[in-house]
C-alpha atoms as a PDB file:
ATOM      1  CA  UNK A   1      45.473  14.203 -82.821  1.00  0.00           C
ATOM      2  CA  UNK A   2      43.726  11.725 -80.783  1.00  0.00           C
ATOM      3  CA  UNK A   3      45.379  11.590 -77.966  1.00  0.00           C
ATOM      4  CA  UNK A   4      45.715  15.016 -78.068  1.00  0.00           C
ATOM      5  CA  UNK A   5      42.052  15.653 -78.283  1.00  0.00           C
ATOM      6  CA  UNK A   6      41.783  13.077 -75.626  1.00  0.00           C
ATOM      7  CA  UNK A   7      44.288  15.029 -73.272  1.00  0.00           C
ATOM      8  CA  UNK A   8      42.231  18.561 -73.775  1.00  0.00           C
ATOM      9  CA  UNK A   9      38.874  16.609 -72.906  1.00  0.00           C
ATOM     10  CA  UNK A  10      40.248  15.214 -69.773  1.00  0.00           C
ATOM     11  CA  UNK A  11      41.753  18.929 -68.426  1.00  0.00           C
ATOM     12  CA  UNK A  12      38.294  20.464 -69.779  1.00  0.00           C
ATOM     13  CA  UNK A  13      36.413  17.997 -67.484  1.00  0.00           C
ATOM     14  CA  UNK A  14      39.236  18.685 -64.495  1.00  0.00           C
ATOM     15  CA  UNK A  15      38.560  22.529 -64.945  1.00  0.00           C
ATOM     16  CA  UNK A  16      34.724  22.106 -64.602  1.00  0.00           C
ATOM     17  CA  UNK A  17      34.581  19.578 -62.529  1.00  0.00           C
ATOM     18  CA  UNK A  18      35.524  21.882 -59.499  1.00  0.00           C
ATOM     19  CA  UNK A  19      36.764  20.420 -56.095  1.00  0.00           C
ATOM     20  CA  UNK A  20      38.240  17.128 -56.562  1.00  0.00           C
ATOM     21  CA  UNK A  21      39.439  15.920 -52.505  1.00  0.00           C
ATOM     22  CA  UNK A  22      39.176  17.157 -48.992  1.00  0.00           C
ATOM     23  CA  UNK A  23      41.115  19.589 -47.702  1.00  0.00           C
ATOM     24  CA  UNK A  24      43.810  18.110 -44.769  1.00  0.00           C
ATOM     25  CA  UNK A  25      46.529  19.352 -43.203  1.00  0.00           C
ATOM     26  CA  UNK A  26      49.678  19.127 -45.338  1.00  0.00           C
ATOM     27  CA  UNK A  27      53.480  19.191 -45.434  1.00  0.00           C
ATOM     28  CA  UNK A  28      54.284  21.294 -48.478  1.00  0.00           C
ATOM     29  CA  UNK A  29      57.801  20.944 -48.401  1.00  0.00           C
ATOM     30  CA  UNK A  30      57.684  17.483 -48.677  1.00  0.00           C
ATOM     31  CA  UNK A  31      55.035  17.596 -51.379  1.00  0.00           C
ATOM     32  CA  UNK A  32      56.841  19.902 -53.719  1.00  0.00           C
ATOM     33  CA  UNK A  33      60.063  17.659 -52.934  1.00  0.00           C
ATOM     34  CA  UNK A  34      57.757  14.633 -54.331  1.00  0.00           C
ATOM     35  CA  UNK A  35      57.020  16.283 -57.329  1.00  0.00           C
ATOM     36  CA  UNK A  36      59.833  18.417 -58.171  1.00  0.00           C
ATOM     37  CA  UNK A  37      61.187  14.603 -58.218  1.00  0.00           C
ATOM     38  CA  UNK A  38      58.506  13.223 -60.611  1.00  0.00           C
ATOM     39  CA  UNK A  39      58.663  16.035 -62.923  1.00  0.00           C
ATOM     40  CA  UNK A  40      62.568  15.455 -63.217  1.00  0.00           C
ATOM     41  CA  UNK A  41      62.127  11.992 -63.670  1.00  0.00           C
ATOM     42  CA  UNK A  42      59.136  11.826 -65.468  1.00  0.00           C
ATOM     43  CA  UNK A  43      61.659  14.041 -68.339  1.00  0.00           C
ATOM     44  CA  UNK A  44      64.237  12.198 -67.732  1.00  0.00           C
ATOM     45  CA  UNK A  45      62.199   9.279 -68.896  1.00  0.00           C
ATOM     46  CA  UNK A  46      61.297  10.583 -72.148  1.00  0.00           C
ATOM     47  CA  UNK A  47      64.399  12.445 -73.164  1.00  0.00           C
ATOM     48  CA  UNK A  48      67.649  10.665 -71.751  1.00  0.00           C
ATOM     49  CA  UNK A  49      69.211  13.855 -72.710  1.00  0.00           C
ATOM     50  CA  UNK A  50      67.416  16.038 -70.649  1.00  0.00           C
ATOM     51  CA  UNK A  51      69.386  17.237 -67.477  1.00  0.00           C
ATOM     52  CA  UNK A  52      69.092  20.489 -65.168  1.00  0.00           C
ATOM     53  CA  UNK A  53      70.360  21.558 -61.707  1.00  0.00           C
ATOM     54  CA  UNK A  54      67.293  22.125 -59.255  1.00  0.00           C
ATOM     55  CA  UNK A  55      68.013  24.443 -56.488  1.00  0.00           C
ATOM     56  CA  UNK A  56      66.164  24.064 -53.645  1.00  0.00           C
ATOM     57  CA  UNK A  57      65.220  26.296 -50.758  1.00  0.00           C
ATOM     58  CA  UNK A  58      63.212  25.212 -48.302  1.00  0.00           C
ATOM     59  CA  UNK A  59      61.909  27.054 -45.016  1.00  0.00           C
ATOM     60  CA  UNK A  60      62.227  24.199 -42.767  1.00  0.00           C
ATOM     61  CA  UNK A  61      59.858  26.535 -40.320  1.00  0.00           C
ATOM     62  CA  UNK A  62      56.843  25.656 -42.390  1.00  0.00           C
ATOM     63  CA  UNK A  63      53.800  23.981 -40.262  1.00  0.00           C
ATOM     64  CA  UNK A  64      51.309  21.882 -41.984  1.00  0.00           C
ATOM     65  CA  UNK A  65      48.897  24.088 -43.849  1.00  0.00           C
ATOM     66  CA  UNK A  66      45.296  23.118 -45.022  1.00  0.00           C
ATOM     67  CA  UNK A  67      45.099  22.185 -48.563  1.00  0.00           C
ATOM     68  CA  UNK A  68      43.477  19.505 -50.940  1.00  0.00           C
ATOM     69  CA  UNK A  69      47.079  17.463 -51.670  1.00  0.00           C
ATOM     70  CA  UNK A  70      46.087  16.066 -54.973  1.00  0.00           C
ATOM     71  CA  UNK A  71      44.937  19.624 -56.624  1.00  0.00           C
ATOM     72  CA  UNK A  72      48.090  21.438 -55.055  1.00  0.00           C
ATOM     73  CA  UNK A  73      50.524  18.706 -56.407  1.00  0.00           C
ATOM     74  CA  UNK A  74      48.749  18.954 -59.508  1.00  0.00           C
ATOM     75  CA  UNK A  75      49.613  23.004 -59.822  1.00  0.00           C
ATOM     76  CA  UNK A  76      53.129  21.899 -58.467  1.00  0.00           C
ATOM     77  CA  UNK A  77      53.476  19.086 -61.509  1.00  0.00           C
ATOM     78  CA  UNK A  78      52.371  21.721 -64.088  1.00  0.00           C
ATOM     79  CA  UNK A  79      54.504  24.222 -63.155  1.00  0.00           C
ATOM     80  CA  UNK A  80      57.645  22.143 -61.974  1.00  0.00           C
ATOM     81  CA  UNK A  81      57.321  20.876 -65.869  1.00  0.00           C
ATOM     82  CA  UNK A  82      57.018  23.855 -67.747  1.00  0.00           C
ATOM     83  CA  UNK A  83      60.137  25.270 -66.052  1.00  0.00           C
ATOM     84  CA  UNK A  84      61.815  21.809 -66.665  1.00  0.00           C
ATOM     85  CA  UNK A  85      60.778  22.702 -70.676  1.00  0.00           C
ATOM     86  CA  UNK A  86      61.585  26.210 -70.712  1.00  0.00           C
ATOM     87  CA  UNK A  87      65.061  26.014 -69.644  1.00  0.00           C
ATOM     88  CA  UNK A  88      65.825  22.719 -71.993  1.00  0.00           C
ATOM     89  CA  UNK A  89      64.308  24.554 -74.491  1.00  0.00           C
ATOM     90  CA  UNK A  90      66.469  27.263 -74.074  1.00  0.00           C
ATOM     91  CA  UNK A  91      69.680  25.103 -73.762  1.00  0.00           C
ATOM     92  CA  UNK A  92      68.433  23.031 -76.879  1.00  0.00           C
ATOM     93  CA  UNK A  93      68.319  26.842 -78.990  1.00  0.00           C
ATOM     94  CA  UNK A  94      71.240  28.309 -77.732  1.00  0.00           C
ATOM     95  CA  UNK A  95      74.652  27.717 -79.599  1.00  0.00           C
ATOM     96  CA  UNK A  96      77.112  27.807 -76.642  1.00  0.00           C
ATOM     97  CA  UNK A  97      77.656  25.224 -74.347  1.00  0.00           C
ATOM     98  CA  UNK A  98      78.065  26.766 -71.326  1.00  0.00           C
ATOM     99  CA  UNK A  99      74.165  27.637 -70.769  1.00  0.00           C
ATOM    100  CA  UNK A 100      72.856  25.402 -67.705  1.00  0.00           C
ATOM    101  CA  UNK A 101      69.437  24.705 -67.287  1.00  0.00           C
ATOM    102  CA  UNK A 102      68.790  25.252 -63.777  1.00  0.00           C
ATOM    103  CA  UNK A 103      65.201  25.064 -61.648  1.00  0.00           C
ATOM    104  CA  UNK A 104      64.561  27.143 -58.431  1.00  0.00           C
ATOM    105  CA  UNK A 105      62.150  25.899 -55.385  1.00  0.00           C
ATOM    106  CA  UNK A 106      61.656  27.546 -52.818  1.00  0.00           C
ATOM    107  CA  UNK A 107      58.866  27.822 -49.665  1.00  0.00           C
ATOM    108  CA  UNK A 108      58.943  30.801 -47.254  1.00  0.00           C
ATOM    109  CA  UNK A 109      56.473  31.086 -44.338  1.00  0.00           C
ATOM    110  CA  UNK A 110      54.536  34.637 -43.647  1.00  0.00           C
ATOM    111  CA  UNK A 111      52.427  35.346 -40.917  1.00  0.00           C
ATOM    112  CA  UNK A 112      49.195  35.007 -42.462  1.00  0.00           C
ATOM    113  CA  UNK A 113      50.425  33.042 -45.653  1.00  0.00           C
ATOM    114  CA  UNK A 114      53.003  30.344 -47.744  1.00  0.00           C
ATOM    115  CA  UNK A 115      54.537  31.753 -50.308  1.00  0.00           C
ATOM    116  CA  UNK A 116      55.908  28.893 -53.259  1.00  0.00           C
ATOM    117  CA  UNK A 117      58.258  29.889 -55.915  1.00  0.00           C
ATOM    118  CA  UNK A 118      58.797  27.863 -58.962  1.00  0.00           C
ATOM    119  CA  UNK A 119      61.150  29.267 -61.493  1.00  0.00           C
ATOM    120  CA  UNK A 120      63.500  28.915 -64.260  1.00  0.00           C
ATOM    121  CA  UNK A 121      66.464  30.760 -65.997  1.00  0.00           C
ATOM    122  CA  UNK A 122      64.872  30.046 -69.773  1.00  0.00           C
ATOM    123  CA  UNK A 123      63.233  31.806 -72.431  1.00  0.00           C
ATOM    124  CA  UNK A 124      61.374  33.919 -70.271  1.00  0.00           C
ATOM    125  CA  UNK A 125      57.400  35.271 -71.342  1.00  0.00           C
ATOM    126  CA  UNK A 126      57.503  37.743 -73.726  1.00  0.00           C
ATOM    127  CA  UNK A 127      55.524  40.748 -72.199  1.00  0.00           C
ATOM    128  CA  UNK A 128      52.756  40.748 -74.677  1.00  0.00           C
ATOM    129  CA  UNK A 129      51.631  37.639 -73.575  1.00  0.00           C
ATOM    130  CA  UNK A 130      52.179  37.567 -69.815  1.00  0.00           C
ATOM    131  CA  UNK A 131      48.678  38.623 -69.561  1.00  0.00           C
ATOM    132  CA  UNK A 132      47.214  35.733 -71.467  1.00  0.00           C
ATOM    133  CA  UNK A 133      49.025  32.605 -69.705  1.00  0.00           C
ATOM    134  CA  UNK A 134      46.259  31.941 -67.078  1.00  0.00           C
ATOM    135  CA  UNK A 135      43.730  31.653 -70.190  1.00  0.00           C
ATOM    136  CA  UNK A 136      42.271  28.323 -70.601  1.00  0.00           C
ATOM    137  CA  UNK A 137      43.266  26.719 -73.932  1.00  0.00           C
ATOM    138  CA  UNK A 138      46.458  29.387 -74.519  1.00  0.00           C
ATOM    139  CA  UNK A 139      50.052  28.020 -75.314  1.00  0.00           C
ATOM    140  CA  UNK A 140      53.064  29.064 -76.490  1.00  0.00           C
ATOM    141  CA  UNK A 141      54.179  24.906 -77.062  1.00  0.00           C
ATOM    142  CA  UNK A 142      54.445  23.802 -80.639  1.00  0.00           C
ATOM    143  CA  UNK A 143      51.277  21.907 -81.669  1.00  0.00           C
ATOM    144  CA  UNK A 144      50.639  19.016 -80.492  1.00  0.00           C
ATOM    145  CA  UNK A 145      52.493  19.806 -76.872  1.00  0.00           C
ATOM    146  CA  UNK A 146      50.487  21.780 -75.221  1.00  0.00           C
ATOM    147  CA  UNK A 147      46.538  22.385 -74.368  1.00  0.00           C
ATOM    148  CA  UNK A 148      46.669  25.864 -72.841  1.00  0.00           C
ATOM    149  CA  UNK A 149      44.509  24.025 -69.830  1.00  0.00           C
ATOM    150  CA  UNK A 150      47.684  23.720 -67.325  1.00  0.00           C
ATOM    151  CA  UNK A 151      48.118  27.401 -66.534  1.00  0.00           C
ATOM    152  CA  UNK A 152      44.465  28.100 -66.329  1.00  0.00           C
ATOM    153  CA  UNK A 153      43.610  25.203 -64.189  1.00  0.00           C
ATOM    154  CA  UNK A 154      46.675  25.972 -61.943  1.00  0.00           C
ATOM    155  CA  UNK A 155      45.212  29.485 -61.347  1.00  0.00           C
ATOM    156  CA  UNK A 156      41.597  28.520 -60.698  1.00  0.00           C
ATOM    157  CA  UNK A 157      42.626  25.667 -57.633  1.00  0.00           C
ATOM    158  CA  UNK A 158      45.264  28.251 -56.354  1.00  0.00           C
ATOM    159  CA  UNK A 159      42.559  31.390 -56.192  1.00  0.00           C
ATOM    160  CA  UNK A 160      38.812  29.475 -56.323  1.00  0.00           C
ATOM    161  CA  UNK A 161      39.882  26.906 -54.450  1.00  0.00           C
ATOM    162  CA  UNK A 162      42.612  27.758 -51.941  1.00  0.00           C
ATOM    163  CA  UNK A 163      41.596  31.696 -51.850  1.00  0.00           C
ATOM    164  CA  UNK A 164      45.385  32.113 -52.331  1.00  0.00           C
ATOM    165  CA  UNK A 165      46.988  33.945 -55.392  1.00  0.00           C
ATOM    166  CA  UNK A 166      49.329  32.732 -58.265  1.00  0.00           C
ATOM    167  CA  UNK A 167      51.400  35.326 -59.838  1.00  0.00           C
ATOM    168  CA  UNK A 168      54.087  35.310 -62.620  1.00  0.00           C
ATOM    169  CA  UNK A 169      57.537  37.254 -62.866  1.00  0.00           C
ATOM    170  CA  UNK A 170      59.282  37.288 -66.170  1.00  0.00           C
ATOM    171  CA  UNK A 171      62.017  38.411 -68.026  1.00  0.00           C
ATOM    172  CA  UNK A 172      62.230  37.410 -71.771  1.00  0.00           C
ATOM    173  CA  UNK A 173      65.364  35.558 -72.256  1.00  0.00           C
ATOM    174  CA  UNK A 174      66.231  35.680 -69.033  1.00  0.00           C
ATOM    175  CA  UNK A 175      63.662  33.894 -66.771  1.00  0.00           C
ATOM    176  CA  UNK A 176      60.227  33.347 -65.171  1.00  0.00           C
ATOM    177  CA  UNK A 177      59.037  32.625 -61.784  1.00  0.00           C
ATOM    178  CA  UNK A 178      55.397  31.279 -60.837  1.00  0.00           C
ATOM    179  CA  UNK A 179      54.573  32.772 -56.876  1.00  0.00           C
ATOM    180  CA  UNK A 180      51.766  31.186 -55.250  1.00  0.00           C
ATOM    181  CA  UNK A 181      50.950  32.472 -51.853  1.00  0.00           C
ATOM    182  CA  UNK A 182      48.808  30.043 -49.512  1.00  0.00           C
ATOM    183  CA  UNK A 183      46.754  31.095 -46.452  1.00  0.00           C
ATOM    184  CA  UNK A 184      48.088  28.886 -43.322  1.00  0.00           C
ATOM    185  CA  UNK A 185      44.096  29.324 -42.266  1.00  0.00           C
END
């Protein structure tokens, strides 16, 4: 409960803390390549069970765009793990064998924007709640796993912060995807 409490304290302060770095001009590919990495690993390294296929598509067109690195990486972290969770969740429920977790990223560049896709073939949202996931302090994690502050902070640097927009497709049982779209300017 401690270090739970202590975990919730430290996202609380993140959330109100505001803007954490300076914004420079940044390779997103690369940076969702670094952390797609340390999310994998960073599972790997407390479950040596834990496997999935990661797909990756990357527009290799992509200029630098203008973001703060560590508060972008952060939203890519968060949302690179929760996929990671959903579909090992998913395998670890499901009877047959022949279920393979597998997590999508993918960059595409607009004219006037980035669009990032994180997604997974899990559990899905169930539709009732899709409309509470971006509240702070609300999980669907067993006790103990989850604040609620990951979602909620992830919105708040994508729109507040980068004036971009985060949006979530789902189907339950199926999959989700997280969207973010990024102005180049």
């Amino acid at each position: 409960h401690g270090k739970r409490a202590d975990s919730i304290v430290k996202g609380m302060l993140l959330h109100s803390r505001g803007t954490s770095g300076e914004k420079t001009l940044t390779d997103i590919n690369d940076l969702l390549d670094q952390y797609v990495n340390l999310a994998y690993h960073g599972m790997r390294a407390q479950n040596k069970e834990f496997n999935i296929t990661i797909e990756k598509n990357y527009d290799e067109t992509l200029e630098k765009i203008s973001v703060v690195p560590q508060d972008i990486s952060r939203v890519f972290l968060n949302l690179v793990n929760n996929a990671c969770y959903a579909a090992y969740d998913k395998k670890k429920r499901k009877s047959e064998n022949n279920f393979s977790p597998t997590l999508r990223v993918s960059t595409k560049k607009y004219n006037e924007k980035v669009e990032i896709k994180i997604g997974d073939n899990g559990n899905g949202i169930p539709a009732d709640i899709l409309d509470k996931i971006f509240q702070p302090f609300f999980t669907t994690k067993p006790s103990g796993e989850g604040t609620g502050l990951g979602l909620s902070l992830s919105y708040d640097i994508i729109t507040k912060m980068h004036g971009g927009e985060l949006k979530v497709e789902s189907e339950e049982s199926k999959y989700t995807e997280f969207i973010i779209s990024l102005p180049k300017v």
